[in-house]
Structures are given as C-alpha cells and as structure tokens.
Protein backbone atom coordinates (compact mmCIF):
# COMPACT_ATOMS: atom_id res chain seq x y z
CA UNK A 1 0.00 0.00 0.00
CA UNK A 2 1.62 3.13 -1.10
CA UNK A 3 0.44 6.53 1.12
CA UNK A 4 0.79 9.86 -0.51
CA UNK A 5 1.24 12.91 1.84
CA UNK A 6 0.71 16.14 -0.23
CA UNK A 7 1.84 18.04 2.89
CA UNK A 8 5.19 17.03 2.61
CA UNK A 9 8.07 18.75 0.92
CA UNK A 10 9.28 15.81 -0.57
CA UNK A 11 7.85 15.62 -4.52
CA UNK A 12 4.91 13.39 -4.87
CA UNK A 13 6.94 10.80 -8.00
CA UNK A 14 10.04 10.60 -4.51
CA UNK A 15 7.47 9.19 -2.36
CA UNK A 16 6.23 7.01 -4.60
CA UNK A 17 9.53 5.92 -5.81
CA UNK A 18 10.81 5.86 -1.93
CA UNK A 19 8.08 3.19 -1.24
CA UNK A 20 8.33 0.45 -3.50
CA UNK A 21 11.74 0.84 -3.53
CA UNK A 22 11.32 0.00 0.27
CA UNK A 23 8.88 -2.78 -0.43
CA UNK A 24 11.06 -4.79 -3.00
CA UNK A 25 14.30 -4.42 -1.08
CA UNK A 26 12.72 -5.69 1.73
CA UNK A 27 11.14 -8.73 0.25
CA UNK A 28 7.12 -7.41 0.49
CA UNK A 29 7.19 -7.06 -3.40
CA UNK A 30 8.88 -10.92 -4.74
CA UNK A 31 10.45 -10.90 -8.47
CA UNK A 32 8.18 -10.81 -11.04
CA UNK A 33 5.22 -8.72 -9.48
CA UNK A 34 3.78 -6.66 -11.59
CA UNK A 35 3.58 -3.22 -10.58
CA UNK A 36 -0.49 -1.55 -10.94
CA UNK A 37 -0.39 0.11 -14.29
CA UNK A 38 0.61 4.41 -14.83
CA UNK A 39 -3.35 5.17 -15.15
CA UNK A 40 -4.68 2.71 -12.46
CA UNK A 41 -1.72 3.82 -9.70
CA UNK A 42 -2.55 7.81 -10.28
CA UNK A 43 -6.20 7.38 -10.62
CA UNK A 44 -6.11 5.46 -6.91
CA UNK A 45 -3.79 7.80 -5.85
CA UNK A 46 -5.18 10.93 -6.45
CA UNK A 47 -2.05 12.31 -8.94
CA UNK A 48 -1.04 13.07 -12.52
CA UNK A 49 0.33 10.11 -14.72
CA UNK A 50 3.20 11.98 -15.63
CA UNK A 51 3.91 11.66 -11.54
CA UNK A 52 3.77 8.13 -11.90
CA UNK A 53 5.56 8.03 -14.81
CA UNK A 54 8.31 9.68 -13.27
CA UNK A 55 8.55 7.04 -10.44
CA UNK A 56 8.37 4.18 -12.25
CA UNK A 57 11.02 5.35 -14.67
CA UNK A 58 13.30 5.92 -11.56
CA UNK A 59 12.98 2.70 -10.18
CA UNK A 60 13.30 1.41 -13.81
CA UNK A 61 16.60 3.35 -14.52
CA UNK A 62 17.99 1.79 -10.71
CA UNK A 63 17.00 -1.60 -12.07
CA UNK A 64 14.42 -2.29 -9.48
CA UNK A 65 11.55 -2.89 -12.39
CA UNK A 66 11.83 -3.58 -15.89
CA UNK A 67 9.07 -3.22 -18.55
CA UNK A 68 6.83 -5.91 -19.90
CA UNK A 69 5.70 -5.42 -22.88
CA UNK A 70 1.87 -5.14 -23.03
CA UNK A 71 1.95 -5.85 -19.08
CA UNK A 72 3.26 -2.74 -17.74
CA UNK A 73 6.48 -3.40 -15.39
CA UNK A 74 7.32 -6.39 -13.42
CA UNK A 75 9.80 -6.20 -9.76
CA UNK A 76 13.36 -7.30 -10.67
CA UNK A 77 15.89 -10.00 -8.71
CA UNK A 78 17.83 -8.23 -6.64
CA UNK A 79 19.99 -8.66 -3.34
CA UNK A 80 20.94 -6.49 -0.73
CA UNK A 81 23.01 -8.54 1.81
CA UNK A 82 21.51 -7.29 4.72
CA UNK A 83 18.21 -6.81 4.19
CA UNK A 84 17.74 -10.56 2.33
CA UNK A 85 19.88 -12.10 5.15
CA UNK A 86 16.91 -10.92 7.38
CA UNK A 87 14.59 -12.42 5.20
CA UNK A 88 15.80 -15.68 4.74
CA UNK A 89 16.27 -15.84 8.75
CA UNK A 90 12.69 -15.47 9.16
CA UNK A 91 11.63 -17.88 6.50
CA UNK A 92 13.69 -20.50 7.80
CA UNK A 93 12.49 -19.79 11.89
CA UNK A 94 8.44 -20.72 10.52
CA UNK A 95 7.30 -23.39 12.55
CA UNK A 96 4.61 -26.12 11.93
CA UNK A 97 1.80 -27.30 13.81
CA UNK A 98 3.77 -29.17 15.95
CA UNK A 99 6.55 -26.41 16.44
CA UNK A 100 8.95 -28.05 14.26
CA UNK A 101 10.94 -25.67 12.38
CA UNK A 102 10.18 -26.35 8.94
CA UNK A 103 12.74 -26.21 6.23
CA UNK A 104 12.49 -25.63 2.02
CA UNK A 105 14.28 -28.41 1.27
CA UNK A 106 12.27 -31.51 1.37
CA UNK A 107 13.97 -34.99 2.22
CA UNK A 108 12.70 -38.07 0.92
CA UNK A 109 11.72 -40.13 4.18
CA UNK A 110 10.37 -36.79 6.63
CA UNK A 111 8.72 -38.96 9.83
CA UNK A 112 6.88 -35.58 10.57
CA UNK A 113 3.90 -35.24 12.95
CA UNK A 114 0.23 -33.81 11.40
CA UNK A 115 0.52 -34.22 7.74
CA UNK A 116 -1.15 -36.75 5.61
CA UNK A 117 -0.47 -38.24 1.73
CA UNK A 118 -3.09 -36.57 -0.34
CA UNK A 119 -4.96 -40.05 -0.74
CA UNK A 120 -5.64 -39.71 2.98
CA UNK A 121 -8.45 -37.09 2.22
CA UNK A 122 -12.10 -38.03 1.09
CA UNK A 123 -12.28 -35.78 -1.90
CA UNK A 124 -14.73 -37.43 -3.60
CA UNK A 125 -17.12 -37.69 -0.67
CA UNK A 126 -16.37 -34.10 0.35
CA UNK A 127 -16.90 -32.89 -3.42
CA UNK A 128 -20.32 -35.05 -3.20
CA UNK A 129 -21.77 -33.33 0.07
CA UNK A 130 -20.48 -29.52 -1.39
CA UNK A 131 -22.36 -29.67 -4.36
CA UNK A 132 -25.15 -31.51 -2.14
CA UNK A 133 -24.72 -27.94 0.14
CA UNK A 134 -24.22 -25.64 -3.23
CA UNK A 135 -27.44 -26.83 -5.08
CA UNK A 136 -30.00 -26.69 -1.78
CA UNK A 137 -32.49 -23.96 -2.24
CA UNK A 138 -31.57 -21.67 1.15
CA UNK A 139 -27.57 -21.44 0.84
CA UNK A 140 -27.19 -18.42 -1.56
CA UNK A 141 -29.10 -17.12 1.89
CA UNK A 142 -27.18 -18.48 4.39
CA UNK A 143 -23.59 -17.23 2.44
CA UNK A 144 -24.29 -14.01 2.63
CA UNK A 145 -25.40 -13.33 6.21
CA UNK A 146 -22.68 -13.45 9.47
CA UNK A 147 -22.40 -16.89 11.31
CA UNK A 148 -23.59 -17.37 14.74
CA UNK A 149 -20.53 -16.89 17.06
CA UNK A 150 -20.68 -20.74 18.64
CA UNK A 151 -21.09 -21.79 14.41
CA UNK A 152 -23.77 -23.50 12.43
CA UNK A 153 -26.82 -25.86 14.52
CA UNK A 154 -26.65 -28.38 12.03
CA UNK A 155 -22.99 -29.18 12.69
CA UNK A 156 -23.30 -28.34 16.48
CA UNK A 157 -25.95 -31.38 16.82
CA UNK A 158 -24.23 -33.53 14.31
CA UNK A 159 -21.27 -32.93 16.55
CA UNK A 160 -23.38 -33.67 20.18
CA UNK A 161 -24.65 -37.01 19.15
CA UNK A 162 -21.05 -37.89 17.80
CA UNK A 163 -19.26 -36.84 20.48
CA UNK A 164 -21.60 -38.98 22.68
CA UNK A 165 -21.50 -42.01 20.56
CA UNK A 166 -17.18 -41.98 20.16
CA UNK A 167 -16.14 -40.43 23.38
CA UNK A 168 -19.72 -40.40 25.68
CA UNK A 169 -19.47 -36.82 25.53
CA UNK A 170 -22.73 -35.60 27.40
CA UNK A 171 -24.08 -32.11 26.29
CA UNK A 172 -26.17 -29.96 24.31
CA UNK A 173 -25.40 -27.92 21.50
CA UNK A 174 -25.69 -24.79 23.16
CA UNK A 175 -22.56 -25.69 24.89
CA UNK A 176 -20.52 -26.51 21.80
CA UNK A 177 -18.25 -23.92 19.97
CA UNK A 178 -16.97 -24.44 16.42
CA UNK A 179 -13.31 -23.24 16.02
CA UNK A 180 -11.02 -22.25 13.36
CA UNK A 181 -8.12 -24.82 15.43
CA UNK A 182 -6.75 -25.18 19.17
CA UNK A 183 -5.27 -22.31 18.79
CA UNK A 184 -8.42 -20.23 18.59
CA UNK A 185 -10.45 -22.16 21.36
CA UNK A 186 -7.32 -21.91 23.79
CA UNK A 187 -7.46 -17.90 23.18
CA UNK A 188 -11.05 -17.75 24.01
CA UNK A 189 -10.50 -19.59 27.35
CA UNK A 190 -7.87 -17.26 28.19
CA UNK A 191 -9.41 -14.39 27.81
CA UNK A 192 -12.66 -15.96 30.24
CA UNK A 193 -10.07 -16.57 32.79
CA UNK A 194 -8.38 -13.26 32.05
CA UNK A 195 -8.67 -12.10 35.80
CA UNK A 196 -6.53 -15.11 37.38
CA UNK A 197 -3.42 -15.70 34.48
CA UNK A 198 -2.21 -18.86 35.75
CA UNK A 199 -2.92 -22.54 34.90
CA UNK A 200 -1.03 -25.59 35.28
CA UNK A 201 -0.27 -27.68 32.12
CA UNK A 202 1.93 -30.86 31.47
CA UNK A 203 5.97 -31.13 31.41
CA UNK A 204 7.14 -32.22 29.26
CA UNK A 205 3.63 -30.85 26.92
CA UNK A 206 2.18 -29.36 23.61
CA UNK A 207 4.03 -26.28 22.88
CA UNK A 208 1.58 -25.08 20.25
CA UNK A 209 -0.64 -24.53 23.93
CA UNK A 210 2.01 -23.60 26.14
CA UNK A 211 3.12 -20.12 23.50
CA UNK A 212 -1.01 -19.67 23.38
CA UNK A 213 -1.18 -19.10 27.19
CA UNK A 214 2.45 -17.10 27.18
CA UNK A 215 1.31 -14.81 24.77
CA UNK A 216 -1.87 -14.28 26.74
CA UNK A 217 0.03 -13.27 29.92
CA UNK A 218 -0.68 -16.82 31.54
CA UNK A 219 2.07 -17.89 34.42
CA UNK A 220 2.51 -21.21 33.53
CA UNK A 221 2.57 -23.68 36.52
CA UNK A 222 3.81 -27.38 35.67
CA UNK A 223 2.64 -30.80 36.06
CA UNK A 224 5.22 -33.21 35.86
CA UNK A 225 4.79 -35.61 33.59
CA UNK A 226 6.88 -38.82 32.67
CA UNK A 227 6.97 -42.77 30.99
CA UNK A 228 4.98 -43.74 33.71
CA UNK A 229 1.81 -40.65 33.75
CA UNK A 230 1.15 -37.54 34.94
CA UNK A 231 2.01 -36.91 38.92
CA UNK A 232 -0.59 -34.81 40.43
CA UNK A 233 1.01 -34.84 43.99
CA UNK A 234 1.38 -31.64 43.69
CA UNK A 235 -1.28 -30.07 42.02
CA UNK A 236 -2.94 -28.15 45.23
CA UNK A 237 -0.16 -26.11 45.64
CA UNK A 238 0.49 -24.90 42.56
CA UNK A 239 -3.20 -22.10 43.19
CA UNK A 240 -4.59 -22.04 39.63
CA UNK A 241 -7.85 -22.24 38.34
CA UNK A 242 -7.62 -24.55 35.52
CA UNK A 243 -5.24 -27.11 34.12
CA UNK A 244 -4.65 -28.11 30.62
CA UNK A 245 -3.81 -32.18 29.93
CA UNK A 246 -4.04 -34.61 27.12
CA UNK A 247 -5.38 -37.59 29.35
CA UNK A 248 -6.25 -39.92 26.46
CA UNK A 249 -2.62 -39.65 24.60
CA UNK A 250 -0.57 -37.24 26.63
CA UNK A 251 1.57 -35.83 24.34
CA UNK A 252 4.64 -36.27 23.65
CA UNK A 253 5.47 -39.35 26.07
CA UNK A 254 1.87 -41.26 24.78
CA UNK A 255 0.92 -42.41 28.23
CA UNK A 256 -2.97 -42.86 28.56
CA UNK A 257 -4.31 -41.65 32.04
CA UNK A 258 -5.47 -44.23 34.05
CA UNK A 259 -8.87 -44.13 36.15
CA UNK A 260 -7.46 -43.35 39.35
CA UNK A 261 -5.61 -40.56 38.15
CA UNK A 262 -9.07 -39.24 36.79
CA UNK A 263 -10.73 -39.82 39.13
CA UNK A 264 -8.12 -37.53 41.06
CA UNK A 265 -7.66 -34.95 38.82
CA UNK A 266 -11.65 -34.38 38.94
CA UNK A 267 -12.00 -34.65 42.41
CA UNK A 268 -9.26 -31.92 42.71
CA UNK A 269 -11.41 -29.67 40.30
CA UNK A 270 -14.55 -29.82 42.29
CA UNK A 271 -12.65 -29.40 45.54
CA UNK A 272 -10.70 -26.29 44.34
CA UNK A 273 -14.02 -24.62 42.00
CA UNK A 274 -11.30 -25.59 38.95
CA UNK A 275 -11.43 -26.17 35.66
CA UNK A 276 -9.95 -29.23 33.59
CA UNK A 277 -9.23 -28.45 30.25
CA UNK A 278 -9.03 -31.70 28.26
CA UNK A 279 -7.65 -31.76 24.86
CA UNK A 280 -8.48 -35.22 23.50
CA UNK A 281 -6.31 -34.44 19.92
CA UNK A 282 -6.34 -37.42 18.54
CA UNK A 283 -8.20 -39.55 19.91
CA UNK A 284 -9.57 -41.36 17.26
CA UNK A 285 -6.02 -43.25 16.69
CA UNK A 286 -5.72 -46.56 19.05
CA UNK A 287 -4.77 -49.44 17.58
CA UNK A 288 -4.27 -52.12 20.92
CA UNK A 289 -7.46 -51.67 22.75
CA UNK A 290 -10.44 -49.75 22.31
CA UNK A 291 -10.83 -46.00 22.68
CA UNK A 292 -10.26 -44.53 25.86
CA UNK A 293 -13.72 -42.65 27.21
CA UNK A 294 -13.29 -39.11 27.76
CA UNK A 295 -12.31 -37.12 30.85
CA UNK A 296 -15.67 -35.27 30.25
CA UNK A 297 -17.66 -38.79 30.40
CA UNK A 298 -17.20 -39.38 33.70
CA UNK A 299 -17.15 -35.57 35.34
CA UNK A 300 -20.37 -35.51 37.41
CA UNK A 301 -19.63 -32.06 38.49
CA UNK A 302 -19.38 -29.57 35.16
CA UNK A 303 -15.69 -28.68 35.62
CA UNK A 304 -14.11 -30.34 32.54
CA UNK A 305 -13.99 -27.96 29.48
CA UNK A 306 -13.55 -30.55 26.46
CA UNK A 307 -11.41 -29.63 23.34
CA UNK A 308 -11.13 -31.35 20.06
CA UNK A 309 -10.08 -31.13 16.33
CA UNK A 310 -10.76 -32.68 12.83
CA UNK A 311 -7.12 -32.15 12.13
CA UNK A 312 -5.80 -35.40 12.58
CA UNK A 313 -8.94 -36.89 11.03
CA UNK A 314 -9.59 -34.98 7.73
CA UNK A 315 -7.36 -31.99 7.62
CA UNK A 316 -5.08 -29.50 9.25
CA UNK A 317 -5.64 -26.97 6.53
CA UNK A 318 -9.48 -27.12 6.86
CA UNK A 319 -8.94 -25.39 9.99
CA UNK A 320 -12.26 -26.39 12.31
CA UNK A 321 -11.58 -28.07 16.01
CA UNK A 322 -14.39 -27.99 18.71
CA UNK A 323 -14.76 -26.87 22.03
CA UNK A 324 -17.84 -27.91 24.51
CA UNK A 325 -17.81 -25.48 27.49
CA UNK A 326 -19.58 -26.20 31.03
CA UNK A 327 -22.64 -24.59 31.35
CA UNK A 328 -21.88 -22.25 33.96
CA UNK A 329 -19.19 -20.76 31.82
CA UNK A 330 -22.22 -19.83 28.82
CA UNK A 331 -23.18 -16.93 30.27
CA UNK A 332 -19.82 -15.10 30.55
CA UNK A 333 -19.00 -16.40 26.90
CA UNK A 334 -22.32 -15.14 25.85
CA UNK A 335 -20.88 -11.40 27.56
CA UNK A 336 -17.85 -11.26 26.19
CA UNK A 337 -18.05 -12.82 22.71
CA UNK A 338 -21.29 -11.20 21.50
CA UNK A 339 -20.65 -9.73 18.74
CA UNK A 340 -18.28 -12.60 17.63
CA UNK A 341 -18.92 -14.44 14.29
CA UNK A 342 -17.75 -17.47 13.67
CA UNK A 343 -13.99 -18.37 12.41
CA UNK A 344 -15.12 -20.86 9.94
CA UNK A 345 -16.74 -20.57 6.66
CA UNK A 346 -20.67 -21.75 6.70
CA UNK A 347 -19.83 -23.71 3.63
CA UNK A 348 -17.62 -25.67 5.67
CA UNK A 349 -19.37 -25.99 8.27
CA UNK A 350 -22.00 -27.56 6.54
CA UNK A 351 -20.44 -29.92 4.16
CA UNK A 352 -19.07 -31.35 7.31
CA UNK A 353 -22.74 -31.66 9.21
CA UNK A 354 -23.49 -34.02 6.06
CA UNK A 355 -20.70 -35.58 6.24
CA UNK A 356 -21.35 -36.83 10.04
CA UNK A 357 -24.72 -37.16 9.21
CA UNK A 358 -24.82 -39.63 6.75
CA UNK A 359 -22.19 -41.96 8.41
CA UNK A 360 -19.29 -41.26 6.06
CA UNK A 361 -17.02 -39.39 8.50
CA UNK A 362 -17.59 -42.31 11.00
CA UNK A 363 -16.69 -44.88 8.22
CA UNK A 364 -13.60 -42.87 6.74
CA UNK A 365 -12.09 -42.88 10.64
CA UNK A 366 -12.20 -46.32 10.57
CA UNK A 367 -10.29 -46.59 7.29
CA UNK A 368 -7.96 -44.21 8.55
CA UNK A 369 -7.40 -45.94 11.39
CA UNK A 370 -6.80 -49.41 9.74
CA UNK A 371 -4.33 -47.17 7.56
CA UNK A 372 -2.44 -45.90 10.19
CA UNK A 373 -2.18 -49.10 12.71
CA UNK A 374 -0.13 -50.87 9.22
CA UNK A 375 2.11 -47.77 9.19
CA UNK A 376 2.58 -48.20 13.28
CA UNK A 377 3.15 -51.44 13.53
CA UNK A 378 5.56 -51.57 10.50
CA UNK A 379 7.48 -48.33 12.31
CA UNK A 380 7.51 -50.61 15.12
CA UNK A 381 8.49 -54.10 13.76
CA UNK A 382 11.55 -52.52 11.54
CA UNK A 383 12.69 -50.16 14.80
CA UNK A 384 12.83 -53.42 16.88
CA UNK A 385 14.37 -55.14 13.82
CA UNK A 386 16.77 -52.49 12.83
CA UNK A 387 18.08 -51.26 16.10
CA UNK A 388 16.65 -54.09 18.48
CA UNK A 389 16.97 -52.98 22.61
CA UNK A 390 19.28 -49.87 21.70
CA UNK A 391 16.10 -47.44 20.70
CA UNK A 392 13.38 -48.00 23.51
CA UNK A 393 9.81 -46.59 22.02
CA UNK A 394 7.11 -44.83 24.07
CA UNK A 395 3.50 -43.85 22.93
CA UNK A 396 2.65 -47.25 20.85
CA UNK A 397 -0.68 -48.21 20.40
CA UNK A 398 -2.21 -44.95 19.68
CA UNK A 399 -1.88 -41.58 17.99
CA UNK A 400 0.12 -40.54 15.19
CA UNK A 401 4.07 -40.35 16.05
CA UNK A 402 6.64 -42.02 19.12
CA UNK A 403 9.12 -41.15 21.07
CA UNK A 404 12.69 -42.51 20.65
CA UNK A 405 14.85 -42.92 23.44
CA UNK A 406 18.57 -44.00 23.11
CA UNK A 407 21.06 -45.26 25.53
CA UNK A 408 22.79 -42.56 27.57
CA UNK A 409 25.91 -40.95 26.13
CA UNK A 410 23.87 -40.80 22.67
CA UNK A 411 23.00 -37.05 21.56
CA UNK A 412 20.01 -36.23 19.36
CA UNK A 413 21.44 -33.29 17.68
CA UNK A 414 24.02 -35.43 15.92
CA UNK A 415 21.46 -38.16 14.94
CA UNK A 416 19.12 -35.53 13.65
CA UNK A 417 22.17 -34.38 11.57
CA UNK A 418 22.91 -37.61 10.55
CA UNK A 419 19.66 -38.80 9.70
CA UNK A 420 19.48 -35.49 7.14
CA UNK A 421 22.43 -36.50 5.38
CA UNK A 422 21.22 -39.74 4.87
CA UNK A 423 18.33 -38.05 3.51
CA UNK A 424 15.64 -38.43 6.15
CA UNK A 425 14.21 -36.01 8.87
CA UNK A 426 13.37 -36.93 12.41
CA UNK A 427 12.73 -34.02 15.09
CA UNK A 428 14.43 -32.94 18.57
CA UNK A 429 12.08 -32.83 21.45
CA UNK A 430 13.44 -30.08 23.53
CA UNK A 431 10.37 -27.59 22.24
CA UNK A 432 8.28 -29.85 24.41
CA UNK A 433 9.98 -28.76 27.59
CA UNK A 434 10.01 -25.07 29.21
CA UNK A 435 13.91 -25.56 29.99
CA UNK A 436 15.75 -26.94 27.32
CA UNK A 437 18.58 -28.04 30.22
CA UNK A 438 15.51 -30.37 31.27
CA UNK A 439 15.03 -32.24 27.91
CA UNK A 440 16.66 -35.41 27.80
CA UNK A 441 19.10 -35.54 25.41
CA UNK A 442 18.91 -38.90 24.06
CA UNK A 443 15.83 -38.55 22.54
CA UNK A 444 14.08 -37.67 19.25
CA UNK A 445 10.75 -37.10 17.76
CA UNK A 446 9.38 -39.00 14.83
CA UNK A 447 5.43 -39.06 13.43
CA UNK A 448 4.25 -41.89 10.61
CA UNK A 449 1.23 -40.46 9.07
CA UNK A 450 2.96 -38.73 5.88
CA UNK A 451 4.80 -42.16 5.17
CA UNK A 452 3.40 -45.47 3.74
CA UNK A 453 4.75 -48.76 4.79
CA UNK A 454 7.29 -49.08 2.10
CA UNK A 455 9.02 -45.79 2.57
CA UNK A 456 8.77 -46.16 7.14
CA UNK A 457 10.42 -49.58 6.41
CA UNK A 458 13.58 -47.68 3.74
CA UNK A 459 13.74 -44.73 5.77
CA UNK A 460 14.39 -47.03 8.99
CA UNK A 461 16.97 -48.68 7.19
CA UNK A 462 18.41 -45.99 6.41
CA UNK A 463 18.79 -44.79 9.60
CA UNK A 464 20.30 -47.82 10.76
CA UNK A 465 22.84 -47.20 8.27
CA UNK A 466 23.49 -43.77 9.24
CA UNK A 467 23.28 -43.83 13.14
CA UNK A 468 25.65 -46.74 12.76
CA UNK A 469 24.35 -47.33 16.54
C-alpha cells in the first residue's frame, strides 16, 4: 500500500519511488510482481500520470523494475546482503503445527507429525456433500449473512450425538463452539479466565498450547509428567484455576491416564471450584485396545472444558476443532463474545454436518485408522528389527508419532544431523519442555502419518545405516 502525503516537501513521483523501492528491497514485493499500471496507480492515488511516470522510470533506470511489454512493469531479482539475510532468517524460523521448524528443502523419508499423503483425504465424498450444500435452495441465503458466534446448529448437533456415541461426551449444542483450530479455542478460554493468568499444564507438553497461554500473559505452573503418567502430587499447591492435559494420549510421552488418576484430577477440580481443560487431539487413533472414554464422560460435576479437532482426522488446513464449554461458563461467553462471528466458513461448516450425518465421517475414521495401525506397527516391527533394545519406544498403540529414546551418552542433535544427510528427517524434542537443560538428550521425535509402509520400512533402514548405533 503506497500513502501519498501532499503536505510534505518531498515531490509526490520521490514518495512514490521511496516506497516500493522499500517494499522490494525488503522482500514485500517478490520478483516478477507486476507493478499496478501508470493510469490505475494515479487514478487510486489521487495524482497526474506523468507523476507516476516519473517514479516508475526511476525505479526502472535503478534496475528495481523492468518493462513488460503489453503488461506494464514487473519487480526485478535483486539482493541487498543485509536486508535478504533478514529475510531468509525469518523464512527458515516458521514453525509447523507441531513447532517443528520447517525447512524448504524436502527430504525423501520426513517422519513428521500432522501431515497426511493426499490419498488420505475423502475428496470425492467431500466434493459429493459440497455440491449436495451448493445446489440446496436456502444457501445463496445463508452465504451471505454473518455466522452465529458458537457456528452453524446443524454441525453443532451432528457434533453432540457424535461426540456422545465416540467419546460419551454428554451435552447440548448450546454448549458446543466451532473453532477455526486449538489455537483459537485456547485464546477464548484465556481471555474468560483473564482475571486469574495462571494454569497448570503438562511437562514435558504441547508447545503449540504452552506459547497460546504465554502470549496471553498466563504464568505457567507445571505438572510433571513422565513414561509412567502424569504426577498430580502436587497439584494443590500450585493455586490455579484450571489445568490443561491430554489424558487420552498425553503428548509427547503417549501415556494414557489411568482411572485413578481421573478420578483424582476431577476430584481436585470440584474441591478447588477448577477447571480441567481436556484436549483429546487425537483420539480417534488406538490401535491395541479400544478407545479410551473421555475425561468429560465421567465428570459428574461440570468442571471439565472438552477440546477437540478434525485435524488429525480430515485436515489441518481445513482449519475447524471444537470446544464444549460447562454450562456455567455460557453466560460469561455469551458477555464477552457477542458480537463474535464465527472463524469458519458456513460452507464448511456444513459440508461437514453431512458428512457426520450420513455416516461417512464415521466410516472414513475407521479406514484411517486401519491405515495408520499398518504404518505403526511396520514403524515398530523394523525399529525393533533395525536397532533391536538400543532405541526403547514410548507412545505405541495410539496416535500418530513415538518417542525414541537412546542409551545414555547418545545425543540427538548429531542423529538428527545424521539422519538429514542420509536423507531423512526426524525431530528434537526439547520444544516440548520449558527448559531446554531439562530435555533429555537422548531422545528424538518421529510421526508416521505422511509415510506409507514401504518408505517407514527404507527410511528405517536408512537410519540404521546412518546412526551406525
């Protein structure tokens, strides 16, 4: 956006010149932009063409632009050391869902966490039910009017009677909230419990929470968290209102929350007037036994607040999660979020009501799930044949990655190294903990859901070969 001050003593064609000068050095205009043409830039901007003319010829005669013929001009390839060094710094710091730095260069065998093969979406279903959503008589209405804040009734009561059926989830749709991601839903707790800032959450935990509640002002109080479960011995004197947890796959370790522990964590709400907020992420993923009920199945006293996500199901990129909040939190939601719309699109939205409605969602879960117990249990088999009792696994049996740990003395970094060189990408662990100095440093982080069986088994092998262990 280019702002013209006609106050200034600087000459109108200088600050136009001055500006995308600024925007192309700095990487906001990319090579081969095209610039708005002479008669559409002075007509928006209020000046003679000849002003226009005069910039562009400027930045033309610097070699910033060059003309196109019949297209006007187009931003040149240039570098200026400092300012594309900055650049490429921030491009390589962008993180992923699971707060993995991300890099351009892809390898061949990446055991990443939270993306899937293109096959692993329903296109042809989801295609079916949009055109289904497209061609009924009352959505030209509906897609041109503002959401309600809380999201579309049809996919709110498609959601309720799923919820109850998969994870005996008990509540109305008045008390469910359609989200554009954790992310989203986390923020809107934080700012209903915006007069205490402090919860407790798990140690090692999900950092994609953890920079939510630091960037709300939360002081974070921890829960520590091991192989062997949570440890809630010390969970009264840590004075906060609410905890965060992941009692169905805790995350990273794996570990599945066993009843007494429930039944102690609840108890401890009710006592304390607390909140539980339980993010059950993916718990559609267990392959050894069957899924684990909810923490919000068995709370007889209204204190659990219970999170989840189509993510891991569908698609990250679709962007919708779910949040179902007590009852006696309604009313200050209802306050503070009234003129709120909803994140997600109503097209969405409703695509996805038909899709739970006529059974295909709960039917493509259960492919996925076949899918992904092969691609564990092959990760699994060719670890234990590969490396045998020198890599010790945690999390099997559920989810969608594992936890390696090696033998003391070994040190991720240089297997992460090595692995890249060999041409395949596995993942430190130390954004899971608040102290770095904490993080073990014999382990690593590895997911299976972008990989099929053939290409977990060679990139397994090839690690062998690498880690030489």
């Amino acid at each position: 956006m280019i702002y013209i001050d006609k106050e200034m003593d600087t000459p109108l064609y200088e600050q136009i010149y001055r500006q995308i000068q600024e925007d192309i050095i700095s990487g906001n205009l990319s090579p081969g932009t095209l610039l708005p043409g002479i008669r559409t830039l002075s007509k928006t901007l209020g000046v003679a063409r000849n002003t226009v003319d005069k910039a562009y010829t400027q930045l033309a005669v610097e070699g910033y632009i060059c003309p196109r013929k019949g297209a006007g001009f187009a931003i040149e390839s240039i570098r200026d050391s400092k300012r594309s060094g900055e650049i490429q710094n921030l491009s390589c710091a962008v993180t992923d869902d699971s707060g993995h730095e991300t890099e351009e260069r892809n390898l061949p065998y990446d055991f990443q966490y939270g993306s899937f093969p293109d096959e692993c979406f329903p296109k042809a279903a989801w295609k079916k039910y949009m055109l289904e959503v497209l061609s009924s008589p009352d959505s030209s209405s509906y897609m041109t009017q503002y959401q309600d804040k809380q999201g579309n009734r049809s996919l709110r009561c498609e959601l309720r009677n799923y919820l109850y059926q998969t994870r005996g989830v008990v509540c109305t749709e008045a008390q469910i909230l359609i989200g554009c991601g954790l992310h989203y839903s986390l923020d809107i707790l934080c700012k209903l419990f915006a007069s205490h800032k402090r919860i407790a959450m798990e140690e090692p935990g999900y950092n994609g929470a953890k920079e939510v509640f630091q960037n709300n002002g939360f002081l974070i109080r921890h829960i520590p968290s091991t192989q062997d479960g949570l440890d809630f011995s010390g969970l009264k004197t840590l004075d906060v209102p609410a905890v965060y947890v992941t009692p169905s796959h805790q995350f990273p370790y794996g570990t599945v929350l066993p009843i007494s522990k429930r039944r102690e964590l609840l108890e401890w709400a009710a006592e304390e007037n607390a909140y539980i907020i339980e993010d059950d992420y993916d718990s559609e993923y267990r392959y050894d036994a069957n899924p684990v009920p909810s923490l919000q199945s068995i709370d007889g006293n209204d204190r659990v607040i219970y999170i989840g996500t189509f993510s891991k199901s569908l698609s990250p990129s679709l962007r919708i999660n779910y949040m179902v909040l007590p009852k006696h939190l309604l009313g200050a939601y209802h306050q503070m979020f009234s003129s709120y719309s909803s994140p997600v699109t109503w097209l969405t939205q409703e695509v996805l009501a038909r899709f739970l409605r006529s059974g295909d969602y709960t039917r493509h879960v259960r492919r996925m799930c076949a899918v992904y117990r092969k691609r564990h249990d092959v990760f699994v088999q060719q670890l234990s044949k590969q490396f045998g009792p020198k890599i010790v696994l945690h999390g099997q049996g559920a989810g969608l990655h594992f936890l390696l740990e090696f033998s003391d003395g070994v040190h991720a970094d240089r297997l992460i190294l090595t692995a890249k060189k060999a041409g395949v990408r596995v993942y430190p662990v130390t954004p899971f903990w608040s102290v770095s100095e904490a993080c073990p440093p014999n382990m690593l982080f590895a997911g299976y859901s972008l990989l099929n069986e053939g290409q977990i088994q060679e990139g397994i092998r090839l690690l062998k070969q690498a880690w030489a262990l």
